[in-house]
Protein backbone atom coordinates (compact mmCIF):
# COMPACT_ATOMS: atom_id res chain seq x y z
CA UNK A 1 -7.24 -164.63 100.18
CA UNK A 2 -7.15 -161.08 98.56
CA UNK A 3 -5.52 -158.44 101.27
CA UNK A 4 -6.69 -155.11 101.44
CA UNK A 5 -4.33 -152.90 103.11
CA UNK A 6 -4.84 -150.02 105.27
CA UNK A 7 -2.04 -148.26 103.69
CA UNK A 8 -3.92 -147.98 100.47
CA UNK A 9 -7.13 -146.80 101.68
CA UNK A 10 -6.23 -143.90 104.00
CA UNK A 11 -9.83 -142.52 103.74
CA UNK A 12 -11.27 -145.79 105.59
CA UNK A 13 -8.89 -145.15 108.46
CA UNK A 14 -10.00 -141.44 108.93
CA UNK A 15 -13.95 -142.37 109.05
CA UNK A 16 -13.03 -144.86 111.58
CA UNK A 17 -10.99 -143.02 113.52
CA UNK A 18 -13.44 -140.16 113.23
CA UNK A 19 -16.33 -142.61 114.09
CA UNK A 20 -14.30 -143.83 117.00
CA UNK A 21 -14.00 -140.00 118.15
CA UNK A 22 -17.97 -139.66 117.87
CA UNK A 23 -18.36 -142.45 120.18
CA UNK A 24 -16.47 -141.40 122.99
CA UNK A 25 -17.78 -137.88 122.45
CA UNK A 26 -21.29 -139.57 123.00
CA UNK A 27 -20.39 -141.09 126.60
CA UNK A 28 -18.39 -137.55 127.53
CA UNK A 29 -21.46 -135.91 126.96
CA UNK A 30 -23.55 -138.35 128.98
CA UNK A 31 -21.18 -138.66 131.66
CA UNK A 32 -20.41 -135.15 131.96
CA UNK A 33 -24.26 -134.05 132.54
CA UNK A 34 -24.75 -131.53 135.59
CA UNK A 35 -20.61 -132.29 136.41
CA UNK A 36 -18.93 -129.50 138.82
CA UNK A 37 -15.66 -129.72 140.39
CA UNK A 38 -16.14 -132.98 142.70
CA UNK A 39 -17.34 -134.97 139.13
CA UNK A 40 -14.25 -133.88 137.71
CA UNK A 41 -11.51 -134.77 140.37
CA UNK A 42 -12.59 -137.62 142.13
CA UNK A 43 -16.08 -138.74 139.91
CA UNK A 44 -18.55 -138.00 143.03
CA UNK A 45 -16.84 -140.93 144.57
CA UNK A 46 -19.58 -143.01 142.43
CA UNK A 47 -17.71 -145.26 140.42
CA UNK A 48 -18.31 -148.71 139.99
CA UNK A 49 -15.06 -150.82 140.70
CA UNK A 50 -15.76 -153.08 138.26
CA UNK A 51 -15.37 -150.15 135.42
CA UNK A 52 -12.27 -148.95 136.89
CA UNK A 53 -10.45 -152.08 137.40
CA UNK A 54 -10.98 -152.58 133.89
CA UNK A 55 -10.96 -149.20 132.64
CA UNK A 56 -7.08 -149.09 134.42
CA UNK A 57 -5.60 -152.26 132.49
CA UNK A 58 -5.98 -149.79 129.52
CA UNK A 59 -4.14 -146.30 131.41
CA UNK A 60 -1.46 -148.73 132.72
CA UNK A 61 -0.60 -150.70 129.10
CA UNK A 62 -0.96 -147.45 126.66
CA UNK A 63 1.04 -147.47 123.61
CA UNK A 64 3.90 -148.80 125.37
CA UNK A 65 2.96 -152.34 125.35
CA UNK A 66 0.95 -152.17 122.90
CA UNK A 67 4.19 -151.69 120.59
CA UNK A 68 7.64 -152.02 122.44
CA UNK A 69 6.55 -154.99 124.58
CA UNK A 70 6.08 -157.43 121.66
CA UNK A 71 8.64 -155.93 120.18
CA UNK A 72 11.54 -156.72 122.82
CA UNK A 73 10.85 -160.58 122.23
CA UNK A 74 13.49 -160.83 119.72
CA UNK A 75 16.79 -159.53 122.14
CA UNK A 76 14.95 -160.55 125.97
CA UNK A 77 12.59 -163.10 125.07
CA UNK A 78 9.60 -163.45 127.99
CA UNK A 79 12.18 -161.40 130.30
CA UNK A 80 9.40 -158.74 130.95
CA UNK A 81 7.61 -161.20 132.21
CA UNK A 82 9.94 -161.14 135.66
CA UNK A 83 8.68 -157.09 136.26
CA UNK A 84 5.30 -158.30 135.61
CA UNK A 85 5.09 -160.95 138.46
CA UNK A 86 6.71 -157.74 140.34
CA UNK A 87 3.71 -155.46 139.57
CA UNK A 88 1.92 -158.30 140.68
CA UNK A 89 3.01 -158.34 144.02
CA UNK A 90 3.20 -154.74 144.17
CA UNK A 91 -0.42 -153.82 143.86
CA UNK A 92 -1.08 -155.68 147.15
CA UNK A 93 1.07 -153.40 148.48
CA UNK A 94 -1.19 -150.48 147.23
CA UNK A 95 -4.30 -152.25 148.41
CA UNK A 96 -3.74 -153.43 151.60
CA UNK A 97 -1.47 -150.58 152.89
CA UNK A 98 -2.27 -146.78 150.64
CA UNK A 99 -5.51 -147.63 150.04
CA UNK A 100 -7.05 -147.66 153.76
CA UNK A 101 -4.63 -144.78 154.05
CA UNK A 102 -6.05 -142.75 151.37
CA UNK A 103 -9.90 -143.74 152.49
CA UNK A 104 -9.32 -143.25 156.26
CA UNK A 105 -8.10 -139.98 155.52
CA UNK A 106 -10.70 -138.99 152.99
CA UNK A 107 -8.23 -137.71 150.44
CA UNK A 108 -9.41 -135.96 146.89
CA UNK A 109 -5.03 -135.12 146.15
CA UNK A 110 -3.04 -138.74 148.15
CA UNK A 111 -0.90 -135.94 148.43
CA UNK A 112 -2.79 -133.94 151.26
CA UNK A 113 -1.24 -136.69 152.99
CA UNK A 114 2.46 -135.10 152.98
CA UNK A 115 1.32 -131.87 154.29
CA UNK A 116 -0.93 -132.98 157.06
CA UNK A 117 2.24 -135.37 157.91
CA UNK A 118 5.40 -132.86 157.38
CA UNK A 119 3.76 -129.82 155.98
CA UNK A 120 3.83 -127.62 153.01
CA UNK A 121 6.81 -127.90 151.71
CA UNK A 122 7.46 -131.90 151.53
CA UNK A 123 3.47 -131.65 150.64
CA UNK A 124 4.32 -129.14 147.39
CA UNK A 125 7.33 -131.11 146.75
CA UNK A 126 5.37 -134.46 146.48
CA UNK A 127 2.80 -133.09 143.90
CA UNK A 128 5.69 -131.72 142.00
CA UNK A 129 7.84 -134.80 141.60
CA UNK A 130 4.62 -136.62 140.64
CA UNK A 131 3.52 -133.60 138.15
CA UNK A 132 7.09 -133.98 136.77
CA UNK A 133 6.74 -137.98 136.64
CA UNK A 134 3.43 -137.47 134.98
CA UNK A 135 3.99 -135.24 132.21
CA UNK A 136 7.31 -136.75 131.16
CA UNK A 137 5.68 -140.50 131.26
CA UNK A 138 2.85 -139.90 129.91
CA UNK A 139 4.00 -137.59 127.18
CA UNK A 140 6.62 -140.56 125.54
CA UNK A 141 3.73 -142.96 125.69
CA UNK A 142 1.32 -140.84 123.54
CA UNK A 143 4.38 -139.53 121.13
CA UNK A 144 5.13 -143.49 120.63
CA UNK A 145 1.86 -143.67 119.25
CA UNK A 146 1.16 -140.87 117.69
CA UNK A 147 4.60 -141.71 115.65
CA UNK A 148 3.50 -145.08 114.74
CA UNK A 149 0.22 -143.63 113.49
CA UNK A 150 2.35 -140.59 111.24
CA UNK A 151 4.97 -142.96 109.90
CA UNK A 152 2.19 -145.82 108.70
CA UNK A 153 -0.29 -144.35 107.89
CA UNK A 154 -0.50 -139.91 108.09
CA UNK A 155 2.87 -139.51 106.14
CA UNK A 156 0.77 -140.77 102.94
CA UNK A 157 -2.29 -138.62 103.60
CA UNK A 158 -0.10 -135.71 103.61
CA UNK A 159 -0.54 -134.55 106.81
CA UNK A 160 2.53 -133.53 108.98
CA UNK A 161 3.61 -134.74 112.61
CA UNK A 162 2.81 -131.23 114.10
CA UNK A 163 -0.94 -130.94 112.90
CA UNK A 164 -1.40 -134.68 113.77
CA UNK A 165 -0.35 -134.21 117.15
CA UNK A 166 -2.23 -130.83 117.68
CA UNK A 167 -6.06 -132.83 116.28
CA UNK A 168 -5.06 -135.38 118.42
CA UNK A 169 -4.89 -133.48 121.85
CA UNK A 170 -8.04 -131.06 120.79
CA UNK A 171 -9.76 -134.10 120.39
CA UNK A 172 -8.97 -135.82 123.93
CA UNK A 173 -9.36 -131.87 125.45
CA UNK A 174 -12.94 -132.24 123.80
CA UNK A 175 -13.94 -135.28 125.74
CA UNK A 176 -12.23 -134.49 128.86
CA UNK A 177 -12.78 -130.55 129.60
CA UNK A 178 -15.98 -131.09 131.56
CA UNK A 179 -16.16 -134.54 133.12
CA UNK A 180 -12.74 -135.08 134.34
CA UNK A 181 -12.68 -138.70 135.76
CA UNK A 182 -16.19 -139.56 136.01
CA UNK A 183 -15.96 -139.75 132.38
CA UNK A 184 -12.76 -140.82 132.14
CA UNK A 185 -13.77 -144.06 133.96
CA UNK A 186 -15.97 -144.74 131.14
CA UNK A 187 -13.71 -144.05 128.09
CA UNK A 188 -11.00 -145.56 129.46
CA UNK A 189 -13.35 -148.92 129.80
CA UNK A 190 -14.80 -148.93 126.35
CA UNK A 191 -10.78 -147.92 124.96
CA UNK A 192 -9.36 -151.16 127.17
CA UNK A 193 -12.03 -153.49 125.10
CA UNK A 194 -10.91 -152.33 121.84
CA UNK A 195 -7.47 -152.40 122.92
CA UNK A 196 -7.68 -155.95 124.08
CA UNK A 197 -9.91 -156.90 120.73
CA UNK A 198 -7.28 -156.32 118.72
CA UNK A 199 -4.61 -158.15 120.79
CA UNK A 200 -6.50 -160.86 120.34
CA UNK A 201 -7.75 -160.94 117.37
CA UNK A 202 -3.92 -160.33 116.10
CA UNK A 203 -2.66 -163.53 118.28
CA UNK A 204 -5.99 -166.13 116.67
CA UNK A 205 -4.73 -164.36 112.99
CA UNK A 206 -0.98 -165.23 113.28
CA UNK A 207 -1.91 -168.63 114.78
CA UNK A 208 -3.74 -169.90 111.92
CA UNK A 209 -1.67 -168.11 109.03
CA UNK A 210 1.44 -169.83 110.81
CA UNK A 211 -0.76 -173.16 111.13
CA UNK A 212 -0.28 -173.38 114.76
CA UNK A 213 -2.21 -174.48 117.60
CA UNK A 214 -1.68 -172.97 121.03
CA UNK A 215 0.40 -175.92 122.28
CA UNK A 216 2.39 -176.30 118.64
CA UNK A 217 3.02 -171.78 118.91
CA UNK A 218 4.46 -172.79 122.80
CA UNK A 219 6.83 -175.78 121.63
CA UNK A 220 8.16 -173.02 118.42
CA UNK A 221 8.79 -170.53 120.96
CA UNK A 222 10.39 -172.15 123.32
CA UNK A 223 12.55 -174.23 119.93
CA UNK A 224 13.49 -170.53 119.55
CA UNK A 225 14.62 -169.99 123.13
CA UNK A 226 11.72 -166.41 122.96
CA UNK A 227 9.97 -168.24 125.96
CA UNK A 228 12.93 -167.70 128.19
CA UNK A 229 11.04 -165.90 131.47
CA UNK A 230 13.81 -165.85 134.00
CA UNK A 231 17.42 -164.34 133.64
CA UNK A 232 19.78 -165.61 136.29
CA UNK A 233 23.11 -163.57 135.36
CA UNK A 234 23.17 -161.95 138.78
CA UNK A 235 25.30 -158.73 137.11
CA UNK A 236 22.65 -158.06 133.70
CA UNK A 237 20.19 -155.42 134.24
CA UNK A 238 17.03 -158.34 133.66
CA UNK A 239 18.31 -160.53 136.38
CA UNK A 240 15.30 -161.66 137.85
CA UNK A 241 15.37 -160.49 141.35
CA UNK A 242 16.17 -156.73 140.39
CA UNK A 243 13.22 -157.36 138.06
CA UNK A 244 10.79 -158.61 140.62
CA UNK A 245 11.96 -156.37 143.35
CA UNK A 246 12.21 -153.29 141.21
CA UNK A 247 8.66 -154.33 139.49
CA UNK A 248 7.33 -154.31 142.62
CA UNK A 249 8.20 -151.17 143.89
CA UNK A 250 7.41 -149.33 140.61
CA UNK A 251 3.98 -150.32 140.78
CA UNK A 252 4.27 -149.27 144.22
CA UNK A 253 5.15 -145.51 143.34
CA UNK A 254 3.77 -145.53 139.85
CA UNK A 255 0.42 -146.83 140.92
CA UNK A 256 0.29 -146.39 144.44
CA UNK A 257 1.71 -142.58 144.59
CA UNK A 258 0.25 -141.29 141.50
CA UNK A 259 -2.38 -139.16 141.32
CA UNK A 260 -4.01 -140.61 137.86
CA UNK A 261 -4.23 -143.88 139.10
CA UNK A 262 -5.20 -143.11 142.45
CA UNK A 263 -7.91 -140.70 141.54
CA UNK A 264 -9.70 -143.48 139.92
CA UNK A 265 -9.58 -145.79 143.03
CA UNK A 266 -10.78 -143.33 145.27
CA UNK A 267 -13.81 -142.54 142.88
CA UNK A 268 -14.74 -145.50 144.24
CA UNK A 269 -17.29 -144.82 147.11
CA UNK A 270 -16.24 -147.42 149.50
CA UNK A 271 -12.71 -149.24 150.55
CA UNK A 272 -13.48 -152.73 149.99
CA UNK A 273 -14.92 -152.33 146.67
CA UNK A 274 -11.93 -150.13 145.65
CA UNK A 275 -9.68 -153.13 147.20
CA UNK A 276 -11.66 -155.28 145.39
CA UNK A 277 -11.09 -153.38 141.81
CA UNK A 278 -7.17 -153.33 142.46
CA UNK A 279 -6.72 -156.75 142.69
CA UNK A 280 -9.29 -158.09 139.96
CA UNK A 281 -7.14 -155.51 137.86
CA UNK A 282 -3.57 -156.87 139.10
CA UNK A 283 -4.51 -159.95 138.51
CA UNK A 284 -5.87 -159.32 134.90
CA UNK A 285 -2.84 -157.51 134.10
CA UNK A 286 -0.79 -160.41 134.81
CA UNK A 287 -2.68 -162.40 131.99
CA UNK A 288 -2.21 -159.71 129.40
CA UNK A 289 0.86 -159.11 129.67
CA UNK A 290 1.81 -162.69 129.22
CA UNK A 291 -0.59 -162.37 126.10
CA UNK A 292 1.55 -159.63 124.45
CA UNK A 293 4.29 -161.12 125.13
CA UNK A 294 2.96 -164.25 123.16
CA UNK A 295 1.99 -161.97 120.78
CA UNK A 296 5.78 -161.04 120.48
CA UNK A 297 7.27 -164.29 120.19
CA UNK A 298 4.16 -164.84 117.04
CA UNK A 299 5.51 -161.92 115.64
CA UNK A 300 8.94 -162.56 114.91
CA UNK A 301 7.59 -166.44 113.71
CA UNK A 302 5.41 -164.88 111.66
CA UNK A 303 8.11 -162.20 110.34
CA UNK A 304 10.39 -165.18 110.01
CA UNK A 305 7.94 -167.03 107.74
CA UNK A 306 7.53 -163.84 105.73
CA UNK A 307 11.51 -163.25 105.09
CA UNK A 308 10.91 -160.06 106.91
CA UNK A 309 13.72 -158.16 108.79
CA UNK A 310 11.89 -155.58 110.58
CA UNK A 311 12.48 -155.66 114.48
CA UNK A 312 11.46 -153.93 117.77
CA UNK A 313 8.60 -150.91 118.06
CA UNK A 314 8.17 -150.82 114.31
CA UNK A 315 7.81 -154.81 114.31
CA UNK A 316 3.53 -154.78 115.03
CA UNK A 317 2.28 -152.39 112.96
CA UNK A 318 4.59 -153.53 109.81
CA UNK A 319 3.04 -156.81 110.39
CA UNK A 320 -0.44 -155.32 110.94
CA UNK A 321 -0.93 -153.04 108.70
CA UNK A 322 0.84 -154.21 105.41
CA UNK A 323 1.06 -158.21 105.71
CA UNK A 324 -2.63 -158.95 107.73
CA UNK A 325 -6.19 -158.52 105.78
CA UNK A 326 -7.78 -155.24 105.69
CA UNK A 327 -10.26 -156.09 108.59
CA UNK A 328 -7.34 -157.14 110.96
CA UNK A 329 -5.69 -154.11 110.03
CA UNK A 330 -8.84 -152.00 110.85
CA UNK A 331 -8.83 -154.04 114.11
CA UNK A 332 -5.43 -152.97 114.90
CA UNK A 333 -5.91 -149.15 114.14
CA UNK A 334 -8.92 -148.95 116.60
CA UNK A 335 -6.62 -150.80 118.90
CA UNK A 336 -4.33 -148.47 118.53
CA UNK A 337 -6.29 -145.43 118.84
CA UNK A 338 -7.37 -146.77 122.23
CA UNK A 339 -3.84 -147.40 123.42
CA UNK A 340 -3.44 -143.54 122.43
CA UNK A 341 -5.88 -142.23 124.74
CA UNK A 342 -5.50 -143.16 128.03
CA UNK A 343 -1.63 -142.23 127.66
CA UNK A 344 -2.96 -138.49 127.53
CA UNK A 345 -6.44 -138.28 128.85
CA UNK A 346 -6.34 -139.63 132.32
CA UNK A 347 -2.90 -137.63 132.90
CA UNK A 348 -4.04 -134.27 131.70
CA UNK A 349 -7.32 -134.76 133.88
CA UNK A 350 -5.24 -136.24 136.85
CA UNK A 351 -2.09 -133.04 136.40
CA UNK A 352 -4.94 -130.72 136.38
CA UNK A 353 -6.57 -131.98 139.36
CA UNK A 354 -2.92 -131.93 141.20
CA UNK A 355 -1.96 -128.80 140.42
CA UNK A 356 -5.16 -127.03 141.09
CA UNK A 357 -5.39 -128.62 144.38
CA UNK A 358 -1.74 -129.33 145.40
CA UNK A 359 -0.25 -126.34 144.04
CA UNK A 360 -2.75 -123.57 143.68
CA UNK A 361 -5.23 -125.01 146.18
CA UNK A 362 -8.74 -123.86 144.60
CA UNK A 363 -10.81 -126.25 146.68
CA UNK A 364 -9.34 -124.42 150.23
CA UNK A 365 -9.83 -121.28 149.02
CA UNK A 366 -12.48 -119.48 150.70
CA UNK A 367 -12.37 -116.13 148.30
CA UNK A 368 -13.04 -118.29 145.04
CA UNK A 369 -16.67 -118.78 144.22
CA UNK A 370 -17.62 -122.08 142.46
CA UNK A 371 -17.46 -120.35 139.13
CA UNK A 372 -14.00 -119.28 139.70
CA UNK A 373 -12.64 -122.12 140.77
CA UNK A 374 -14.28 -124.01 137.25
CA UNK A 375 -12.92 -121.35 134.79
CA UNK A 376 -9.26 -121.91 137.05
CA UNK A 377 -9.62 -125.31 136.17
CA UNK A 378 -10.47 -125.09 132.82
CA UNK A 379 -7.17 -123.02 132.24
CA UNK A 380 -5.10 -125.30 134.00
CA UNK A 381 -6.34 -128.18 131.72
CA UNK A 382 -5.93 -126.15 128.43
CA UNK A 383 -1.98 -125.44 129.59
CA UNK A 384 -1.01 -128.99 130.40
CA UNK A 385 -2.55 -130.07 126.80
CA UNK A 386 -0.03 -127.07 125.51
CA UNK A 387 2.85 -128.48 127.58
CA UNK A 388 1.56 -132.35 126.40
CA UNK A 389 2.31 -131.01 122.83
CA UNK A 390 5.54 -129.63 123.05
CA UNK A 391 6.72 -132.18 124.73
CA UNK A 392 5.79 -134.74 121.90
CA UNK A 393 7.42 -132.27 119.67
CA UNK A 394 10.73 -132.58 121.65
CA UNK A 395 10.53 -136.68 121.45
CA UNK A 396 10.19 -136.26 118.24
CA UNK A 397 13.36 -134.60 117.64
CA UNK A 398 15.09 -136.89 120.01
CA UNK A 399 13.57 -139.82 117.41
CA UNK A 400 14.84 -142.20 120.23
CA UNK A 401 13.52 -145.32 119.58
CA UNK A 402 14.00 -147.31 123.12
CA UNK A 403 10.64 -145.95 124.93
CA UNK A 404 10.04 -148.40 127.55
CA UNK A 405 13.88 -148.08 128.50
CA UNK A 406 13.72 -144.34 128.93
CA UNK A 407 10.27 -144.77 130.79
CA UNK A 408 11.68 -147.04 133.14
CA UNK A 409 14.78 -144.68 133.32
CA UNK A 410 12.49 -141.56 134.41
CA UNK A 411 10.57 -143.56 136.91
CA UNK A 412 13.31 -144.54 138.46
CA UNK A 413 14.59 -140.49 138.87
CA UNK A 414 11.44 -139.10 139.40
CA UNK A 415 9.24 -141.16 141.44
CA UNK A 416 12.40 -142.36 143.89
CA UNK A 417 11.61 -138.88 146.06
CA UNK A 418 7.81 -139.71 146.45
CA UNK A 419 8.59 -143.14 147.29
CA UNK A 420 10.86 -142.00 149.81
CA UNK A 421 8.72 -139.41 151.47
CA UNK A 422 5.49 -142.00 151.84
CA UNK A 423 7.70 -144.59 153.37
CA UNK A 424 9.34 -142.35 156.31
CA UNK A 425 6.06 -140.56 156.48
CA UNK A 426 4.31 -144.31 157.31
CA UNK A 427 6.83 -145.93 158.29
CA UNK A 428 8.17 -143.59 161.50
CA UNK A 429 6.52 -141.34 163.57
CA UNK A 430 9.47 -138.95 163.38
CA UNK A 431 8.96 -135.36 162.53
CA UNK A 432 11.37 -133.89 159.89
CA UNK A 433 12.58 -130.19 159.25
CA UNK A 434 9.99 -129.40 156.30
CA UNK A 435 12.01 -126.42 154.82
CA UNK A 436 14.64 -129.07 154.02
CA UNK A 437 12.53 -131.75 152.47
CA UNK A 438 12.84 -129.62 149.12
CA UNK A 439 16.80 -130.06 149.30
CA UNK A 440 16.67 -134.03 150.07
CA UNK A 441 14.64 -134.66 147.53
CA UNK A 442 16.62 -132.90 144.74
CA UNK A 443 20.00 -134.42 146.31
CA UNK A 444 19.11 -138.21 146.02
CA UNK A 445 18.07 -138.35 142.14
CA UNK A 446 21.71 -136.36 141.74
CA UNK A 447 23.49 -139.08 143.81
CA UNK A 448 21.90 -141.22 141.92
CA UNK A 449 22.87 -140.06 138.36
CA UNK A 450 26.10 -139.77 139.54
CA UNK A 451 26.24 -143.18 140.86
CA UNK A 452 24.62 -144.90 137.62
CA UNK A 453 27.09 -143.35 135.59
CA UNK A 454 30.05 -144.70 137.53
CA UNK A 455 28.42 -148.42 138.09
CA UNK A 456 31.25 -149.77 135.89
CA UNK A 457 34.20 -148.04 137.33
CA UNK A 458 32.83 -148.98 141.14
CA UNK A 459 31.13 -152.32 140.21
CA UNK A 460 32.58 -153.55 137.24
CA UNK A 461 30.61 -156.37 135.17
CA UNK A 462 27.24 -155.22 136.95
CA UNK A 463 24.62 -152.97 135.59
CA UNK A 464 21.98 -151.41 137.36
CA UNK A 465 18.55 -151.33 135.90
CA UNK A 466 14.93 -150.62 137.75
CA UNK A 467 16.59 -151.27 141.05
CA UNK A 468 17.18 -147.19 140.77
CA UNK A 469 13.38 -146.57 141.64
CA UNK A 470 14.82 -148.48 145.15
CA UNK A 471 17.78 -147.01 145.85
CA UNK A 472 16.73 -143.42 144.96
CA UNK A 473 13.66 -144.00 147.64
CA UNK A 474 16.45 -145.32 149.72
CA UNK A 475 18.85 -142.02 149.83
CA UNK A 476 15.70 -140.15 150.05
CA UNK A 477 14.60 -141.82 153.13
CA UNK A 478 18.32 -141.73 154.88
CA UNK A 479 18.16 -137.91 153.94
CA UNK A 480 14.67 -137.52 155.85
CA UNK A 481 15.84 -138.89 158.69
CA UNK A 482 18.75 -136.62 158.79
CA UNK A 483 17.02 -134.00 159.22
CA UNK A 484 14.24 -135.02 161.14
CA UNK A 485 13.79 -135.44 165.20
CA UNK A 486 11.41 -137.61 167.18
């Protein structure tokens, strides 16, 4: 079979990548007809769950699996696997016990719910910690792939990280500026396709260049121990109850208290149907997961094969784009591209909506005409993408190549106080000193810190992984109640 790699035809990449570009362009513009505030933060509330549940598997995979979960086959086989049965439980959770919250109370920001239930302060606090979460979270995801992109294939164009990363925003500003998430919803449906396309069509390649059937590819993996799901050495960070328990609440606070993924859900016009979407999409996710995972363990068979030696984030796209066909390759790219995307366009859209609401609070203002409150908007978006692209132009210093580590890492600091603060708030009926809230919440990610970085000298042999995310909520909570009253 002649190959034709992507690496020597850089000018086919850009018209599809442009091409790709047009496309969503087109639905932004037909999305975005006769939009005003409402369309942009929560869609009108006319979403069809269907779209969202599928447009979310994309926002909530992103570059990050798309690339380091395959890749961490080789050193924790199917390990990931034991967080993804904890998302799994998690997102009931969400739908049976936020949702209903967030509908009954008729919420455009989930986090109008910490000032009509402490008050402004634990309210500004909340949208801060999740503004914070945000920006940092989403900001790795789209520098992993914007790196992957540079190293294989921009570097031989010519064209330097900085200007790649600066098209790359103006283009997702273009298709974002006016529709917010009613055409988010869209994009990020027709971005999860071609990001699931090319998982697939990667997995059926490998297969048959490797000869295998799907019950032969099983028997090799597990021959190679990569199939390995559960991790039973009670004092390693992948033990599988801190992984189930800790999956559970991150989905919890990273689904569940976040404004992006929230603001889709409740641009669904009723409940049940938004119910409905969350667990058709939890239970998806389950499946795909397990597929990249797969994918993984096909990887490093195929690499094997191949006398290869590359490992971990750079592992896919050496295999993709310089030892699969040219139409695989192409595959991959667009795949790619789409796991790009939804790292940076639903978070700008959804750190916009925050702040304007949560922190300059356009939509109470009385003073601000329609007009005013659109061109506030419009600023607010343009300055996150400028923060967005200094922030990849930190991670790019830092050249740290452990992503979904460090993401897991920052959830765990910065989602712990949110977590915290929606659990007392539904969980007692106590009222807490709000001036305070500010304090408790900066305290417990500290106590933490310092407590992860003395785990050896107080607990030896035992390592603490995602089970931060709980016991930052936890010293959060415990500080609430200290200064609250019945």
């Amino acid at each position: 079979m002649q190959y034709i790699f992507v690496r020597m035809s850089p000018l086919i990449l850009f018209v599809f990548v442009l091409l790709y570009f047009v496309l969503l362009l087109s639905v932004a513009f037909y999305t975005s007809r006769g939009s005003n505030n409402e369309t942009f933060f929560i869609g009108n509330k006319s979403s069809h769950w269907a779209l969202v549940a599928f447009g979310m598997i994309g926002t909530s995979l992103s570059g990050v699996t798309f690339i380091s979960v395959p890749g961490t086959v080789e050193l924790s086989h199917f390990n990931y696997f034991q967080v993804v049965l904890g998302y799994f439980l998690g997102y009931f959770v969400v739908a049976y016990v936020l949702l209903p919250l967030y509908y009954k109370l008729n919420l455009t920001s989930i986090y109008n719910y910490l000032d009509g239930r402490f008050g402004k302060n634990a309210y500004k606090t909340g949208a801060l910690f999740f503004i914070l979460s945000r920006t940092l979270g989403a900001t790795l995801r789209l520098y992993l792939v914007i790196n992957v992109l540079q190293l294989f294939i921009l570097d031989e164009m010519g064209i330097p990280f900085h200007i790649t990363s600066i098209i790359i925003l103006v283009m997702i500003l273009l298709y974002t500026f006016k529709g917010g998430v009613k055409t988010i919803v869209w994009t990020d449906t027709l971005q999860t396709f071609f990001m699931l396309l090319a998982l697939v069509v990667c997995v059926f390649y490998i297969m048959n260049d490797l000869g295998l059937t799907l019950s032969s590819a099983m028997k090799q993996l597990d021959d190679s121990g990569y199939s390995q799901i559960f991790n039973t050495n009670i004092n390693d960070k992948k033990y599988f109850l801190k992984q189930i328990i800790g999956g559970a609440f991150i989905t919890i606070a990273m689904t569940g208290l976040d404004q992006e993924m929230m603001q889709k859900n409740i641009s669904v016009k009723t409940l049940g149907n938004s119910q409905k979407n969350m667990i058709t999409y939890s239970s998806v996710m389950v499946f795909v997961n397990l597929l990249f995972l797969f994918l993984g363990g096909l990887l490093y068979l195929f690499a094997a094969s191949k006398g290869l030696t590359v490992k971990g984030d750079d592992l896919f796209p050496t295999v993709a784009l310089k030892h699969l066909p040219g139409a695989v390759s192409i595959i991959f790219i667009i795949g790619l591209i789409s796991a790009l995307f939804p790292s940076a366009d639903g978070a700008i859209t959804a750190l916009t909506s925050s702040f304007c609401l949560d922190i300059l609070g356009i939509q109470r203002n009385k003073k601000l005409t329609e007009k005013q409150k659109s061109n506030t908007r419009m600023t607010v978006h343009l300055s996150f993408a400028v923060i967005f692209l200094l922030f990849v132009f930190f991670f790019k210093e830092l050249n740290n190549k452990s992503i979904i580590s460090i993401l897991l890492d920052v959830a765990g600091y910065t989602y712990g106080p949110l977590l915290g603060l929606f659990a007392f708030g539904i969980l007692t009926k106590r009222k807490i000193n709000d001036k305070l809230a500010p304090l408790v919440c900066i305290v417990a990610p500290v106590l933490c810190y310092i407590f992860q970085t003395n785990t050896a000298t107080i607990f030896g042999d035992y390592q603490i992984g995602i089970e931060m995310l709980i016991l930052n909520g936890a010293l959060t909570f415990a500080g609430l109640f200290a200064i609250s009253k019945k």
